[in-house]
Protein backbone atom coordinates (compact mmCIF):
# COMPACT_ATOMS: atom_id res chain seq x y z
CA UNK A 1 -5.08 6.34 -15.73
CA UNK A 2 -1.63 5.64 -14.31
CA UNK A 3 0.22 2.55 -14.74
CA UNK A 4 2.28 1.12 -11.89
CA UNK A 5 3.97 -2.01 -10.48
CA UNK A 6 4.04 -4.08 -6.94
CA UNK A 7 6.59 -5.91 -5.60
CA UNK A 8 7.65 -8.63 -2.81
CA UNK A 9 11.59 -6.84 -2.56
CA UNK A 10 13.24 -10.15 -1.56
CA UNK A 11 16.90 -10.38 -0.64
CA UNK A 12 17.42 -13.07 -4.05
CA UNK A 13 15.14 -11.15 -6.42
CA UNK A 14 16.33 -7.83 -8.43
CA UNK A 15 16.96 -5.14 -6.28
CA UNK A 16 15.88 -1.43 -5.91
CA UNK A 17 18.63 0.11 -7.06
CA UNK A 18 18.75 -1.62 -10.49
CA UNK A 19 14.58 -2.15 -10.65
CA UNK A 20 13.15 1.51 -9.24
CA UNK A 21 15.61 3.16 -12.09
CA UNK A 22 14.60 0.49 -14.76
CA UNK A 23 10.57 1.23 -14.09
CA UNK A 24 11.47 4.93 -14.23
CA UNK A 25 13.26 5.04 -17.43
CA UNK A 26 10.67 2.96 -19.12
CA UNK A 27 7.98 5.46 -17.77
CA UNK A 28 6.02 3.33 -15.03
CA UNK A 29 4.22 5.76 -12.68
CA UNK A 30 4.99 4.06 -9.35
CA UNK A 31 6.39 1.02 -7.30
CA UNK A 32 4.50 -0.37 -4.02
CA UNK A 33 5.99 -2.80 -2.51
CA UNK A 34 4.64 -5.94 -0.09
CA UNK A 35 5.23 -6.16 3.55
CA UNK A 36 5.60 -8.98 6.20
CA UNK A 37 7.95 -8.50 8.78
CA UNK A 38 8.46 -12.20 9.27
CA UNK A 39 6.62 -15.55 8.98
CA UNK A 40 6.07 -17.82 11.65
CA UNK A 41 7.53 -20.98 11.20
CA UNK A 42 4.62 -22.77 12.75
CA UNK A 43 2.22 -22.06 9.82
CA UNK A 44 -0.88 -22.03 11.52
CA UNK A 45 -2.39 -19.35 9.61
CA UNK A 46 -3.53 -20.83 5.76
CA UNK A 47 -2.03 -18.82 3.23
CA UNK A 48 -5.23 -17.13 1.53
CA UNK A 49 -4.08 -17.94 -1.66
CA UNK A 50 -4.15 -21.76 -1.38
CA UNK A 51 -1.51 -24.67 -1.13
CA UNK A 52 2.15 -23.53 0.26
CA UNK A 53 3.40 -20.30 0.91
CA UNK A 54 5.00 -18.86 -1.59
CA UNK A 55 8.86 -18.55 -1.52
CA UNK A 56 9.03 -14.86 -1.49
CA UNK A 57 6.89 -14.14 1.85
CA UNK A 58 9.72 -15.04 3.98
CA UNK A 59 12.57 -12.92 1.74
CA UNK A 60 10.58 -9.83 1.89
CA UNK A 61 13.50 -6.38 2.62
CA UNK A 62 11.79 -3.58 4.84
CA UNK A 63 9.65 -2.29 2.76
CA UNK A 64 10.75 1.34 3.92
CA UNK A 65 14.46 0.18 3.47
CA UNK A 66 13.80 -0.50 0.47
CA UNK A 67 11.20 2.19 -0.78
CA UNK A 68 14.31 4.66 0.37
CA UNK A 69 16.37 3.17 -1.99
CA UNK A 70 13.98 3.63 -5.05
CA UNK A 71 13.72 6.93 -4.23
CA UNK A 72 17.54 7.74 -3.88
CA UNK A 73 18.11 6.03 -7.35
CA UNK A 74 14.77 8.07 -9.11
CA UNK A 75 13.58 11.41 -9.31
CA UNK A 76 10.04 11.02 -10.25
CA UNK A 77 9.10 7.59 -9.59
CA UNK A 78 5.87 7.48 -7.21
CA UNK A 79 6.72 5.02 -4.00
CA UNK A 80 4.09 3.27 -1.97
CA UNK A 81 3.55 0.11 0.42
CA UNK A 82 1.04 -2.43 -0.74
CA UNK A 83 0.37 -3.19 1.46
CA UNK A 84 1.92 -1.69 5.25
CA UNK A 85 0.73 -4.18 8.02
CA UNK A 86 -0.59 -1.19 10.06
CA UNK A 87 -0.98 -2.82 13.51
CA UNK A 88 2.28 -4.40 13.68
CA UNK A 89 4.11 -0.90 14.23
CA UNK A 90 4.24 1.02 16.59
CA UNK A 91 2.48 4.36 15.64
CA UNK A 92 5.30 7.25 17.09
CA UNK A 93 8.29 5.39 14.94
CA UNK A 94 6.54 4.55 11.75
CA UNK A 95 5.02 8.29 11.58
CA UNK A 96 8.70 9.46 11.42
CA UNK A 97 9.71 7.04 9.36
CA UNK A 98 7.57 7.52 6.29
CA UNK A 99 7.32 11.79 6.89
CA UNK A 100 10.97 10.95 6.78
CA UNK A 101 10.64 9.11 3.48
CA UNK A 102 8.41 11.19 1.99
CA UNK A 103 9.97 14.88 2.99
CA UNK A 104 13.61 13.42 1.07
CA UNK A 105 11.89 11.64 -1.41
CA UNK A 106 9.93 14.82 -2.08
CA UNK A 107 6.34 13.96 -1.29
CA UNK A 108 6.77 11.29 -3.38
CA UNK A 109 5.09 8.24 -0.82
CA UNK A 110 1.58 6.66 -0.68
CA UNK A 111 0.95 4.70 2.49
CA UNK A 112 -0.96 1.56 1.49
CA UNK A 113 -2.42 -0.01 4.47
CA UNK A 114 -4.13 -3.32 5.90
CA UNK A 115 -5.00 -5.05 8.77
CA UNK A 116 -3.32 -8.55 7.85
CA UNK A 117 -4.29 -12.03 7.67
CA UNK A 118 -1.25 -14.11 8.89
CA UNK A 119 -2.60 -14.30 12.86
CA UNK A 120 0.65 -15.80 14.42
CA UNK A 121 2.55 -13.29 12.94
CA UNK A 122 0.61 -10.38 14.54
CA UNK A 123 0.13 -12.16 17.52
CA UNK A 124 4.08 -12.19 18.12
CA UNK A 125 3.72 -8.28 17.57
CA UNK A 126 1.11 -8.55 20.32
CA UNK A 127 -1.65 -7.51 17.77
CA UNK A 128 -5.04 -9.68 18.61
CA UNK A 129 -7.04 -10.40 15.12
CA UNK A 130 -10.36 -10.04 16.29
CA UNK A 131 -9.51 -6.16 17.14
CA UNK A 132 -6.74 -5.70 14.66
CA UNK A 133 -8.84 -2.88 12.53
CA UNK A 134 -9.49 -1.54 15.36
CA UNK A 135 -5.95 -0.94 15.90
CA UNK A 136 -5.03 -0.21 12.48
CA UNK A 137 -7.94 2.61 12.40
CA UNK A 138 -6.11 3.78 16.31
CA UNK A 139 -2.53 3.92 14.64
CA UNK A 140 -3.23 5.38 11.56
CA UNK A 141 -5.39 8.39 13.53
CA UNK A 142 -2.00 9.10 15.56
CA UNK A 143 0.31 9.07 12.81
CA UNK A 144 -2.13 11.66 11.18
CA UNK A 145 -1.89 13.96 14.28
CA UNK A 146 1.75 13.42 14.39
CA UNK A 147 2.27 14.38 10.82
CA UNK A 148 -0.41 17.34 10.93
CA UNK A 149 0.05 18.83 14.30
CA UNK A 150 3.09 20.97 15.83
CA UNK A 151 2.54 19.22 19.13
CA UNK A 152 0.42 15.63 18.75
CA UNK A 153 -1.56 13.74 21.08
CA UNK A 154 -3.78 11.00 20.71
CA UNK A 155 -6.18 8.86 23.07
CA UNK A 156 -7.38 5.40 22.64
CA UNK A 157 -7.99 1.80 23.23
CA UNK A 158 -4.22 0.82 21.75
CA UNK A 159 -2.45 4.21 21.35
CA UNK A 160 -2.37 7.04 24.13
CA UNK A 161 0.21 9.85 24.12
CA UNK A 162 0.06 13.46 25.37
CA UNK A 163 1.74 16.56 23.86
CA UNK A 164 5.07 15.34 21.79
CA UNK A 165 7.00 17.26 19.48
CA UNK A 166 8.33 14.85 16.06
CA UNK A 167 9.45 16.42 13.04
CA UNK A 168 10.58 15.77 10.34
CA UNK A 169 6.79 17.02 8.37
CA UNK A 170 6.00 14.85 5.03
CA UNK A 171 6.02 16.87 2.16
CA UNK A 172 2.88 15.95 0.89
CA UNK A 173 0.31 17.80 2.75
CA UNK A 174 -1.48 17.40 4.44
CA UNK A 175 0.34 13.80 4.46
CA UNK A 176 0.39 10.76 2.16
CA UNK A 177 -2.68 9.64 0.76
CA UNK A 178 -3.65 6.88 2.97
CA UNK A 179 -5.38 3.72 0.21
CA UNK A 180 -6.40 1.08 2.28
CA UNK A 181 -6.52 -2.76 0.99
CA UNK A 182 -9.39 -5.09 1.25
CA UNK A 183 -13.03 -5.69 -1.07
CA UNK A 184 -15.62 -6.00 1.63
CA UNK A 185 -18.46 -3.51 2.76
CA UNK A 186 -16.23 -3.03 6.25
CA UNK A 187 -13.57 -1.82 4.24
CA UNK A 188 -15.21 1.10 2.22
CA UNK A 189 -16.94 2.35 5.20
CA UNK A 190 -13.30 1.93 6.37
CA UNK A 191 -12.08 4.55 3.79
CA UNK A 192 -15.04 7.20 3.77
CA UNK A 193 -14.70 7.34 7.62
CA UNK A 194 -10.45 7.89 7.64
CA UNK A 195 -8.95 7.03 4.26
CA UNK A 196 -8.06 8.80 0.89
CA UNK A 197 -8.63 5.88 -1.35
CA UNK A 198 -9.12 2.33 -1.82
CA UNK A 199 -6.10 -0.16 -3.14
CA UNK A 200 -8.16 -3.55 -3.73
CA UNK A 201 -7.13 -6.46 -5.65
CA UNK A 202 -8.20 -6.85 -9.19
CA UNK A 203 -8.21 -10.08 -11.11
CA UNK A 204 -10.96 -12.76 -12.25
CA UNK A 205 -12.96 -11.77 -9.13
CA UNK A 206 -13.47 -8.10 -9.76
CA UNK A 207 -16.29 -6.27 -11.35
CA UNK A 208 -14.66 -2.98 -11.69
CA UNK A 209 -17.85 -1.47 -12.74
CA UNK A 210 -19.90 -2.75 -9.59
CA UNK A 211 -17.21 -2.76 -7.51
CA UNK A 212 -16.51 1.44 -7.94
CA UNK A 213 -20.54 1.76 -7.57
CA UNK A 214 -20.06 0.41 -4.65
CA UNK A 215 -17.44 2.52 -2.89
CA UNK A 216 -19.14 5.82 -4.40
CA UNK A 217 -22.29 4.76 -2.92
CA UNK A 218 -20.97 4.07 0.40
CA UNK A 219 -19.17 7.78 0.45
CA UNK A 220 -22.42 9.10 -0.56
CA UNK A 221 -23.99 7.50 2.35
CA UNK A 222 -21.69 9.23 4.84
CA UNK A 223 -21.25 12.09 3.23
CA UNK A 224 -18.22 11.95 1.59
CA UNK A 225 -17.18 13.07 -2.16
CA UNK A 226 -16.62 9.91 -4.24
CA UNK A 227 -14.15 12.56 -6.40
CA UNK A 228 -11.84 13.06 -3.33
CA UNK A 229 -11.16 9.06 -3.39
CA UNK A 230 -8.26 7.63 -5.47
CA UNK A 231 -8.42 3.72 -6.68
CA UNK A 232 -5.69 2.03 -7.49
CA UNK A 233 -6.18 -1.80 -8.48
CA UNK A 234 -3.33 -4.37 -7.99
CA UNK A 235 -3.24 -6.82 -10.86
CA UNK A 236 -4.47 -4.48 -13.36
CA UNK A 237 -6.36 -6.04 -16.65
CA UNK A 238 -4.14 -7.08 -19.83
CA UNK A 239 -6.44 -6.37 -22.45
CA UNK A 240 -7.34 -3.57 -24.02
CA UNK A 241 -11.10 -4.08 -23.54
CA UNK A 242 -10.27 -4.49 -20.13
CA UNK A 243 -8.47 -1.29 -19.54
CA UNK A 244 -10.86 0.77 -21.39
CA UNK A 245 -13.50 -0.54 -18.88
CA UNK A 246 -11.21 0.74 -15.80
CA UNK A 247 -10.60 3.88 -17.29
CA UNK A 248 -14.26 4.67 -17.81
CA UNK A 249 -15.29 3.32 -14.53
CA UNK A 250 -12.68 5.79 -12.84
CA UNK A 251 -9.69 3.79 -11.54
CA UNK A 252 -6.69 6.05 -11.23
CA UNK A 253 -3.99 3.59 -10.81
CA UNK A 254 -3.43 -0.04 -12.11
CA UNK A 255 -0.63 -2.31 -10.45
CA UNK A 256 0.90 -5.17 -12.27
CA UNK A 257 3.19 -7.53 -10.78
CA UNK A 258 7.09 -8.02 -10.36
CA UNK A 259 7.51 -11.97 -10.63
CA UNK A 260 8.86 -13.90 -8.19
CA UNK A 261 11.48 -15.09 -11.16
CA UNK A 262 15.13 -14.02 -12.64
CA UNK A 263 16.25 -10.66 -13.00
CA UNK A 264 15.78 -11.33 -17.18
CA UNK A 265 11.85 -11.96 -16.55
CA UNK A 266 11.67 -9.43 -14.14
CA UNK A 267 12.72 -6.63 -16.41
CA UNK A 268 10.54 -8.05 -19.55
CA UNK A 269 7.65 -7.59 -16.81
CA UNK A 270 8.59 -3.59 -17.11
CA UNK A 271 8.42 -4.13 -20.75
CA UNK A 272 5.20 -6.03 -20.89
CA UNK A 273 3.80 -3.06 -19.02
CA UNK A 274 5.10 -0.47 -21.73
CA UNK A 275 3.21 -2.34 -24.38
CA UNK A 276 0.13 -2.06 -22.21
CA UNK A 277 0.62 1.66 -21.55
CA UNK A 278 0.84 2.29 -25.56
């Protein structure tokens, strides 16, 4: 079982330079990093979390911006997106942009992806939220015949293109492992249908046991191999008990947080996660 970190990459907090070189040295496995492209200052969408938004939502860097930046200050350091706000891009650039990212970064990426939850902001992208997993299903489909195919097309509801020609390739092959975010039944039928592994949030609420019976069931059910599927769980346990029960229940990844706090905290958080790793 790997250990990792996540991160909200705000424009006050430590940045990638100093942090993705600091993880790597202490030997953390990856960094994925948290994406809104804006807030809307209406608020009309609760934050899920309850009471006010936190701070950090409306600070976030690109997260590809920044992810590049990791990766030009690391040689080994995994790099991911926890999660990419699929919908809200349009499908031709972001393709490029991450085979970009990935082919110099040396098939380092993982594309974690979502739907969203904040509805003004991806109604300002012109995303509706009643069909936004539709959309997110449409985009990521392209992007995977853009990335696999010498000359791509695609056909749908949100996303039509004939024949194009985009290189650069990603290096992975045949392209990033695509974990999508989200605990419900929609979203492991989600991941056996299109996916290559599940990225769902950990915490009080999550019965890792039940919880990966649950997604190998539902590949079962549509025929997929519960052994091609990667898990990797944001806000991984911090008890040895708890770990032990991951590890036997098959999670491949655990995330722990960067705080939203000074650059000392920050960098005892990498240290916190050494002791966990030992």
């Amino acid at each position: 079982m790997k250990f990792g970190m996540f991160y909200f990459p705000t424009d006050y907090g430590i940045q990638m330079p100093e942090l993705a070189p600091a993880m790597e040295e202490r030997g953390i496995e990856s960094l994925f990093v948290c994406e809104h492209t804006h807030i809307p200052a209406s608020r009309k969408s609760p934050f899920p979390g309850g009471g006010e938004l936190p701070n950090k939502y409306i600070h976030t860097h690109d997260p590809f911006i920044a992810l590049a930046f990791a990766a030009a200050t690391t040689k080994n350091l995994k790099l991911g997106t926890g999660i990419c706000l699929v919908p809200q891009h349009d499908p031709i650039v972001l393709a490029k942009v991450i085979a970009s990212l990935d082919m110099m970064s040396g098939g380092r990426f993982e594309f974690g992806i979502g739907g969203g939850w904040n509805v003004d902001e991806m109604n300002n992208h012109g995303v509706e939220y009643k069909t936004r997993f539709k959309q997110m299903r449409e985009h990521t489909e392209a992007m995977k015949a853009i990335w696999t195919q010498d000359e791509a097309s695609y056909s749908g509801e949100f996303v039509n293109f004939e024949k194009i020609w985009s290189w650069p390739k990603p290096a992975k092959k045949p392209h990033p492992p695509i974990l999508l975010g989200g605990e419900t039944d929609y979203t492991l039928k989600r991941i056996v249908e299109y996916c290559d592994g599940w990225i769902p949030r950990g915490g009080a609420n999550w019965d890792v046991k039940k919880d990966m019976a649950r997604l190998h069931g539902m590949a079962e059910k549509h025929g997929r191999d519960p052994k091609e599927l990667s898990t990797t769980v944001f806000r991984g346990p911090d008890s040895k008990e708890g770990l032990e029960a991951h590890r036997e229940a098959g999670i491949d990844r655990v995330l722990y947080e960067v705080p939203d706090a000074s650059r000392d905290e920050q960098l005892r958080a990498l240290d916190n996660v050494v002791k966990l790793m030992a």
